[in-house]
Protein backbone atom coordinates (compact mmCIF):
# COMPACT_ATOMS: atom_id res chain seq x y z
CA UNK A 1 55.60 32.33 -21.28
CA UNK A 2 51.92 31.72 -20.26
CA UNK A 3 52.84 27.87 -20.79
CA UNK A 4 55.85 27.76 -18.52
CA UNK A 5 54.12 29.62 -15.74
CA UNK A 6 50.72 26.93 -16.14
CA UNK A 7 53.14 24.39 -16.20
CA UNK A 8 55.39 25.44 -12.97
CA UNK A 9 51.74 25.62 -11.22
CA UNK A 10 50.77 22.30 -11.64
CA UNK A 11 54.05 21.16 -10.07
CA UNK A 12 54.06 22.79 -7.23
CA UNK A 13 50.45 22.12 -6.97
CA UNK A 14 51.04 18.09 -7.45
CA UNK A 15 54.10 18.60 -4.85
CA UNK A 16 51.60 20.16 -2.96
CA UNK A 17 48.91 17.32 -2.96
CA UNK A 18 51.68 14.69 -1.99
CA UNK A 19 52.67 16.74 0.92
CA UNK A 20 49.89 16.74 2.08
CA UNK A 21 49.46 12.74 1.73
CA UNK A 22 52.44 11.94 3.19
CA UNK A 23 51.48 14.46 6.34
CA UNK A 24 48.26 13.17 6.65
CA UNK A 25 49.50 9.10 6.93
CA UNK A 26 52.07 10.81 9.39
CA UNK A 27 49.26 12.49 11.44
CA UNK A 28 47.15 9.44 11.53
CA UNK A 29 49.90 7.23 12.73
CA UNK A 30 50.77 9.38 15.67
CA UNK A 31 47.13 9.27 16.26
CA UNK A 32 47.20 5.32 16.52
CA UNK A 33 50.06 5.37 18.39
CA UNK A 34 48.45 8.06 20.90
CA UNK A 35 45.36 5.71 21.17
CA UNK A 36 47.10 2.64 21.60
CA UNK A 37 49.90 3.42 24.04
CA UNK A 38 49.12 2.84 28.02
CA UNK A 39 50.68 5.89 29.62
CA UNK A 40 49.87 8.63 27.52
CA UNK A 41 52.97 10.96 26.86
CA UNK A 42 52.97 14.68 26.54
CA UNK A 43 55.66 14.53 24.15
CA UNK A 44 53.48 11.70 22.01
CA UNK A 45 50.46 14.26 22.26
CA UNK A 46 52.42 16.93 20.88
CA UNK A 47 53.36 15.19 18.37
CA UNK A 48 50.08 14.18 17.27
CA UNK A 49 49.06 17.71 17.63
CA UNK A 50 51.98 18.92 15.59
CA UNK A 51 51.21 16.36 12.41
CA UNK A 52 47.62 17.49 12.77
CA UNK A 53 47.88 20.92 12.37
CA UNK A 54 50.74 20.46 9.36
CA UNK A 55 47.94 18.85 7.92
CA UNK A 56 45.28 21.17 8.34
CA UNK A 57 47.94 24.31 7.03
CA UNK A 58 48.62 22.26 3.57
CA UNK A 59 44.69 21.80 3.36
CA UNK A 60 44.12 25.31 3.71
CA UNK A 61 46.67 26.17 0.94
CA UNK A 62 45.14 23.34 -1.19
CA UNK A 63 41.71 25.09 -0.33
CA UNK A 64 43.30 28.95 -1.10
CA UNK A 65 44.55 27.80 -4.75
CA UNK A 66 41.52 26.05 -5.83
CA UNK A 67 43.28 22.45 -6.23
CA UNK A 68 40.72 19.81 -7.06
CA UNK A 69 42.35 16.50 -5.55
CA UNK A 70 40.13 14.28 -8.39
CA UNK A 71 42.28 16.20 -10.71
CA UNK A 72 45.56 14.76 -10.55
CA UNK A 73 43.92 11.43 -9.89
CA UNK A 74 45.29 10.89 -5.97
């Protein structure tokens, strides 16, 4: 039972870490986008704001459950 539950963890946990890879490309494109673009939108901004703070959650979680990036080799 002990196996299945370790198991499920390290899932979720890998799900977890690629989240939070994909999120933080995401964030760091808006963030090009913001600092290339001429007339700089609100809307843009927000967005921007928005990916950066979706990051910072799914770091925080990654921080609460102890997940060592190194160990699933991202």
């Amino acid at each position: 039972m002990f196996k299945k539950k370790k198991k499920l963890r390290r899932e979720y946990d890998q799900q977890l870490i690629e989240l939070m890879d994909t999120t933080k490309k995401d964030w760091m494109i808006q963030s090009q986008l913001l600092k290339m673009s001429f007339e700089k939108s609100d809307d843009l901004q927000v967005l921007t704001q928005l990916a950066k703070a979706k990051y910072f959650f799914l770091f925080h979680e990654a921080k609460v459950r102890k997940i060592s990036i190194n160990k699933y080799g991202i």
